[in-house]
N, C-alpha and C. Protein backbone atom coordinates (compact mmCIF):
# COMPACT_ATOMS: atom_id res chain seq x y z
N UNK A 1 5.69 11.64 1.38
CA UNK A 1 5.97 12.50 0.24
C UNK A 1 4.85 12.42 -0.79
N UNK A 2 4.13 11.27 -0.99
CA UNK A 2 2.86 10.92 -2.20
C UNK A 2 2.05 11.58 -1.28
N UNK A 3 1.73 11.77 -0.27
CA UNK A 3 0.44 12.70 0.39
C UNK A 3 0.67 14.30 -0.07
N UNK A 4 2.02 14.98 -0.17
CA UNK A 4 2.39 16.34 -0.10
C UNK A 4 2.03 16.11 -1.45
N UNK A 5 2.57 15.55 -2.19
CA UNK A 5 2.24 15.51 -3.83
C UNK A 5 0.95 15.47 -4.05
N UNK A 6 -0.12 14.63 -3.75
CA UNK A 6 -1.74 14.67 -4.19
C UNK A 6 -1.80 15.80 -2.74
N UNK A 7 -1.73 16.57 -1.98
CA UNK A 7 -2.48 17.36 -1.75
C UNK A 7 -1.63 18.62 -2.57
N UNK A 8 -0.90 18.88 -2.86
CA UNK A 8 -0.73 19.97 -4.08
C UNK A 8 -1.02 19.95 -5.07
N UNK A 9 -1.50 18.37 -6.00
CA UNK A 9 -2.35 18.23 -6.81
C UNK A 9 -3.85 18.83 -6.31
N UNK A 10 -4.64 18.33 -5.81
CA UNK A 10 -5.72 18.82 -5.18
C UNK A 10 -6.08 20.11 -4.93
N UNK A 11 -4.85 21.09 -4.47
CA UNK A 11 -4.72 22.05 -4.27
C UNK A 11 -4.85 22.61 -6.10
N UNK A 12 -3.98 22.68 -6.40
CA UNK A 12 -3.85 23.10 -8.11
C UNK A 12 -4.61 23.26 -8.85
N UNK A 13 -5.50 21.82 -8.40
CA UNK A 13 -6.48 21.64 -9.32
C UNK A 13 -8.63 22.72 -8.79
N UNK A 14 -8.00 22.57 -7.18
CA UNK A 14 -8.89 23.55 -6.89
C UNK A 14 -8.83 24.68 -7.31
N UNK A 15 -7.81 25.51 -7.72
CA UNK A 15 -7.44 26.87 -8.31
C UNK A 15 -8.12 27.18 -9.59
N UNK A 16 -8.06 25.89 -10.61
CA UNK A 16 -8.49 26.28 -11.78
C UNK A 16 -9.84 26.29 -12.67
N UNK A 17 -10.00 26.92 -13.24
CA UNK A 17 -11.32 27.30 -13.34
C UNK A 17 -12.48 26.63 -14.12
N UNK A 18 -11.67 25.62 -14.61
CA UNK A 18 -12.03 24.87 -15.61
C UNK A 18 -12.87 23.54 -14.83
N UNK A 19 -14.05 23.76 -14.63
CA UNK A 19 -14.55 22.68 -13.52
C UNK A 19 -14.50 21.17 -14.22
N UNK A 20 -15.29 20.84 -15.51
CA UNK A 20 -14.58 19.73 -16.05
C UNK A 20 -13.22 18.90 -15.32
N UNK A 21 -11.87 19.72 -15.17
CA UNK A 21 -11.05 19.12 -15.41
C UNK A 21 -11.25 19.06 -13.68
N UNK A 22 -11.48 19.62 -12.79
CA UNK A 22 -11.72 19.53 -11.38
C UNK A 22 -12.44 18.47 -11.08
N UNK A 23 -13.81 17.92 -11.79
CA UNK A 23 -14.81 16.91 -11.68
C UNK A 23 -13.81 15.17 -12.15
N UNK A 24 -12.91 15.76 -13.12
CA UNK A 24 -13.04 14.50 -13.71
C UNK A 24 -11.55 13.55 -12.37
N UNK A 25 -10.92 14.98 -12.41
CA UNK A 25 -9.44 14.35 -10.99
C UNK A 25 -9.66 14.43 -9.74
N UNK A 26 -10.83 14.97 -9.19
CA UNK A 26 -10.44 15.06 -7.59
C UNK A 26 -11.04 13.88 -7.20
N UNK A 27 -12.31 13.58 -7.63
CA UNK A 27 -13.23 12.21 -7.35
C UNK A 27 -11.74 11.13 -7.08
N UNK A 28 -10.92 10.88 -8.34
CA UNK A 28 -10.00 10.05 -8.22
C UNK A 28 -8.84 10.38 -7.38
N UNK A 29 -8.48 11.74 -6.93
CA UNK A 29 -7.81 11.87 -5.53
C UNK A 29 -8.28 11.27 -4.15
N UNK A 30 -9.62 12.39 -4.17
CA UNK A 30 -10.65 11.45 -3.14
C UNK A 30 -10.52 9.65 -2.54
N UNK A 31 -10.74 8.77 -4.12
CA UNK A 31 -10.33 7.42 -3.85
C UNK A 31 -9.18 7.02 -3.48
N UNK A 32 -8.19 7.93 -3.99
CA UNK A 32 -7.04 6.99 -3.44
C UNK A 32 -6.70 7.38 -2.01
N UNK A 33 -7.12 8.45 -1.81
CA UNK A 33 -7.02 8.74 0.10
C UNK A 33 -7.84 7.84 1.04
N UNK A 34 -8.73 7.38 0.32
CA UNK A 34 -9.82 6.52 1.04
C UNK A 34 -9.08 5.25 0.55
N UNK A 35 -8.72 4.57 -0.53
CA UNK A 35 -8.15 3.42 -0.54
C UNK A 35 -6.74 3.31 0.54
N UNK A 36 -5.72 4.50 0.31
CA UNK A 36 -4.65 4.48 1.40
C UNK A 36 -4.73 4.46 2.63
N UNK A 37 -6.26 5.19 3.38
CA UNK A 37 -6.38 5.00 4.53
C UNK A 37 -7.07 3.34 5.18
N UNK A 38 -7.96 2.88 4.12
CA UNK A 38 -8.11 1.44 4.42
C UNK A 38 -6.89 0.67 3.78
N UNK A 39 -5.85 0.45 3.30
CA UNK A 39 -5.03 0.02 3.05
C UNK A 39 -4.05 -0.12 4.23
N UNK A 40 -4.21 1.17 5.03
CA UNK A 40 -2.63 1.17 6.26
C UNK A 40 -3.53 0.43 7.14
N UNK A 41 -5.31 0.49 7.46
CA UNK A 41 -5.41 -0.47 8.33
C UNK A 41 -5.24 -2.02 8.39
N UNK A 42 -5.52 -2.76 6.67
CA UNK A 42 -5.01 -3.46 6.47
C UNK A 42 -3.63 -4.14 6.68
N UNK A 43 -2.33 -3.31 6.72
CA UNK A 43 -1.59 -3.47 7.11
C UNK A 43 -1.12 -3.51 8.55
N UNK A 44 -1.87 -2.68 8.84
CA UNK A 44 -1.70 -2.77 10.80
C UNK A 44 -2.24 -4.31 10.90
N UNK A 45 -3.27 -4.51 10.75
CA UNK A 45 -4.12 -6.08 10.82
C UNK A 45 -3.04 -7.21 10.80
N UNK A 46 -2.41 -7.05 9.58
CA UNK A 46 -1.18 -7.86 8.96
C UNK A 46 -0.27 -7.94 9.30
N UNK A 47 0.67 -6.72 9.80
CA UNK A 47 1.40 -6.71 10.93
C UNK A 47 0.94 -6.91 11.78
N UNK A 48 0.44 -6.81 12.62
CA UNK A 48 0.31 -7.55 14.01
C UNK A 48 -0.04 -9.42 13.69
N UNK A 49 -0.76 -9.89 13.05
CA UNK A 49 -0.74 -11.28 12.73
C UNK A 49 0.50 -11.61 12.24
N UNK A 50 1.51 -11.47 11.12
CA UNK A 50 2.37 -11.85 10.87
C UNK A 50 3.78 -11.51 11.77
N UNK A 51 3.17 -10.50 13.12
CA UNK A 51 4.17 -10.63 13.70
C UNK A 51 4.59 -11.71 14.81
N UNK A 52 3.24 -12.58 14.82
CA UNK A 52 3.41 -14.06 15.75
C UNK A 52 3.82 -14.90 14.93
N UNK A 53 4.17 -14.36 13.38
CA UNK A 53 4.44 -15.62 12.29
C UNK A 53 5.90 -15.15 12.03
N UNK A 54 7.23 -15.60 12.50
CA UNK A 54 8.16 -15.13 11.72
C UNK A 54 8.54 -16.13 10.07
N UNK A 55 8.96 -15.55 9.43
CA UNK A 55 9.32 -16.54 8.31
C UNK A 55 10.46 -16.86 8.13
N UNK A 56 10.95 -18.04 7.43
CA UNK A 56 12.33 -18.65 7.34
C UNK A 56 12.66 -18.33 6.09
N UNK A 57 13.42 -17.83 5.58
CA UNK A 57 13.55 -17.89 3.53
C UNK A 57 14.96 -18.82 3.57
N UNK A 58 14.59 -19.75 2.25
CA UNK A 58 15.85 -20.56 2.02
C UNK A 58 15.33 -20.38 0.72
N UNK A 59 16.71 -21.22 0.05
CA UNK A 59 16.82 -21.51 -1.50
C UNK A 59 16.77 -22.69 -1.74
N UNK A 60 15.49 -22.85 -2.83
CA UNK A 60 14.66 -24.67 -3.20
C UNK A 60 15.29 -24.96 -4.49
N UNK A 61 16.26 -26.08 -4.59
CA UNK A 61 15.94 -26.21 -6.37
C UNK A 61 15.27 -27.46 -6.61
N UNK A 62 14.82 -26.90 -7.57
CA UNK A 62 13.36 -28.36 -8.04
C UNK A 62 13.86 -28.26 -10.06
N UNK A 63 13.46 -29.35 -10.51
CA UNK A 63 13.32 -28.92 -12.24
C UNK A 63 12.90 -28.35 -12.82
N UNK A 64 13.24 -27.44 -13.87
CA UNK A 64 12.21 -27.03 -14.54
C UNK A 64 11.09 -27.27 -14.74
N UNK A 65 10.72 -28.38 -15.16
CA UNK A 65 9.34 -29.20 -15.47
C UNK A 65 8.03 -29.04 -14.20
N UNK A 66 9.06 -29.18 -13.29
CA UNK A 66 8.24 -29.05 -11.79
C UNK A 66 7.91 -28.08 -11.73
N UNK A 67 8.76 -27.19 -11.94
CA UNK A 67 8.53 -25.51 -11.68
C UNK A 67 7.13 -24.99 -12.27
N UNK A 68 7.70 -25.53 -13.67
CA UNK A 68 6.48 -25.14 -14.48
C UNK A 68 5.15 -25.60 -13.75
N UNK A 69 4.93 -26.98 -13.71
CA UNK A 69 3.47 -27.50 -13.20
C UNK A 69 3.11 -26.73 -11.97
N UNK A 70 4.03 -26.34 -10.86
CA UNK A 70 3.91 -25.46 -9.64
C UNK A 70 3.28 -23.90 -10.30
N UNK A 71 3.65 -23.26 -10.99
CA UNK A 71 3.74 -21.96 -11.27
C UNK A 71 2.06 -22.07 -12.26
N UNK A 72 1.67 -23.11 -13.20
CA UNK A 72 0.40 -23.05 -13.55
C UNK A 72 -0.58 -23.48 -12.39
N UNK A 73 -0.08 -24.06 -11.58
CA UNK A 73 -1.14 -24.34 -10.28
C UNK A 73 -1.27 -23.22 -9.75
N UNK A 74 -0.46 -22.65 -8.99
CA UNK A 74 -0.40 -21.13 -8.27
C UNK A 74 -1.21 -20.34 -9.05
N UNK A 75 -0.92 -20.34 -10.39
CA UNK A 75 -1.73 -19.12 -11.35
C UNK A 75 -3.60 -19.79 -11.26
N UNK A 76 -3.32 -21.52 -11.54
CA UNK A 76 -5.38 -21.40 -11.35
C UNK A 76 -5.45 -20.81 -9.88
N UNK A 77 -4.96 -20.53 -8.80
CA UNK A 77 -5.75 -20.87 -7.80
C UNK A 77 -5.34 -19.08 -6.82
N UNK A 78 -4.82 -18.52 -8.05
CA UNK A 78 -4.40 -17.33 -7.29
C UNK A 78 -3.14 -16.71 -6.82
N UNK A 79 -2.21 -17.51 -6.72
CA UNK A 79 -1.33 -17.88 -5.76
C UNK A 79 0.40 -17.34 -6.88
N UNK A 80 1.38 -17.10 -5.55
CA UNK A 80 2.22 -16.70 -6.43
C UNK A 80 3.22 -18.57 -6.24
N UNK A 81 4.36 -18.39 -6.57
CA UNK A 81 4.59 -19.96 -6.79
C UNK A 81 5.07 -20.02 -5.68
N UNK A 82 5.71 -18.91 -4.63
CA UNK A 82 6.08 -19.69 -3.28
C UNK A 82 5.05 -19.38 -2.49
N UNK A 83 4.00 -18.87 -2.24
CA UNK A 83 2.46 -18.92 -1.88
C UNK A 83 2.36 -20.32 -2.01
N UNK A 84 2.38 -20.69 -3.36
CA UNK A 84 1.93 -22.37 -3.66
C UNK A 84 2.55 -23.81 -2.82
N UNK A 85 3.50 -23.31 -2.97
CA UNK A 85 4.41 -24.15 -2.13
C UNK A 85 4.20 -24.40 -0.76
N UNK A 86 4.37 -23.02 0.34
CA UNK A 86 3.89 -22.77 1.21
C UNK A 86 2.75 -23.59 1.56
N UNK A 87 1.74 -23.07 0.79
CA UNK A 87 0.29 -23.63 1.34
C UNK A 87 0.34 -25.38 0.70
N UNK A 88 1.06 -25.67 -0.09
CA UNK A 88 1.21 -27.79 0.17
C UNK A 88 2.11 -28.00 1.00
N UNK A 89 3.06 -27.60 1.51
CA UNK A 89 3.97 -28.13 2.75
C UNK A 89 3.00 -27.26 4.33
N UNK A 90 2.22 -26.62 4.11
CA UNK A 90 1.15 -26.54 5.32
C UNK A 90 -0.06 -27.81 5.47
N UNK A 91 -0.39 -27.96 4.17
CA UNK A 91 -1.46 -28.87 4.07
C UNK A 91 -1.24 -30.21 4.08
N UNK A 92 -0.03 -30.75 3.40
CA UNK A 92 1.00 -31.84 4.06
C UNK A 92 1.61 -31.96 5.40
N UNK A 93 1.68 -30.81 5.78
CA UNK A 93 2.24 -31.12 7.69
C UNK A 93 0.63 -31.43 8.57
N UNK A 94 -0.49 -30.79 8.03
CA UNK A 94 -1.43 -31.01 8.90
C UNK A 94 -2.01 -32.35 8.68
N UNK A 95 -2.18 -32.30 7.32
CA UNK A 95 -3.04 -33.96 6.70
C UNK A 95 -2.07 -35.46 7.69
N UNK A 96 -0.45 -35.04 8.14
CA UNK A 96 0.43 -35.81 8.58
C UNK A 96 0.06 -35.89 9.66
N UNK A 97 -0.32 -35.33 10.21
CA UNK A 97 -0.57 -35.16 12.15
C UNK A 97 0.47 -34.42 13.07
N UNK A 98 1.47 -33.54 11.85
CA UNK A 98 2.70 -33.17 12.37
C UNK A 98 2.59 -31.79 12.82
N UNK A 99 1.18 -31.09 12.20
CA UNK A 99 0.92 -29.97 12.20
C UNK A 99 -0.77 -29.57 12.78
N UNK A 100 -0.92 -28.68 13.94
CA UNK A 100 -2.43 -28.74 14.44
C UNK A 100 -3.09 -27.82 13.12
N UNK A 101 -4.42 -28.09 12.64
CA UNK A 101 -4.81 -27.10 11.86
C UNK A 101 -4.99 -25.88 12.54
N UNK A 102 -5.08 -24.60 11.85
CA UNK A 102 -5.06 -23.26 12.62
C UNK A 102 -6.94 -22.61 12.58
């Protein structure tokens, strides 16, 4: 449905006569067709890798206090807080010998 929508934008905006306003929006139509089309390959990539990875979701409770120190770690290093987590109970199973590195 967002493709029918920016190509009737596109369309619309080809109609009118006012080239300004043609120069300044299609360039940025342009990108996002080129970002969406490398984006779905990204996702093909991702799906297919995460489809040899299934995931488990449970519910962790830890303290506040913890939380907090978890959630400013995740933020230096990028990471959302169960990203963070994730990647120390990966790096703890391998450092153990319980886990082969990948």
């Amino acid at each position: 449905m967002l493709n029918e929508i920016e190509d009737d934008v596109i369309q619309n905006l080809s109609k009118l006569k006012n080239r300004q306003i043609i120069k300044v929006f299609a360039p940025c139509a342009l990108k996002q067709k080129a970002r969406k089309s490398s984006n779905k390959m990204k996702s093909e990539k991702a799906r297919s890798s995460s489809e040899n990875k299934i995931k488990k979701s449970f519910v962790i409770r830890i303290d506040e206090s913890t939380y907090k120190l978890l959630e400013k770690w995740a933020n230096d290093e990028f990471r959302s807080v169960n990203g963070q987590i994730e990647f120390l109970l990966n790096q703890n199973l391998i450092n153990s010998g319980r886990k082969k590195k990948e």
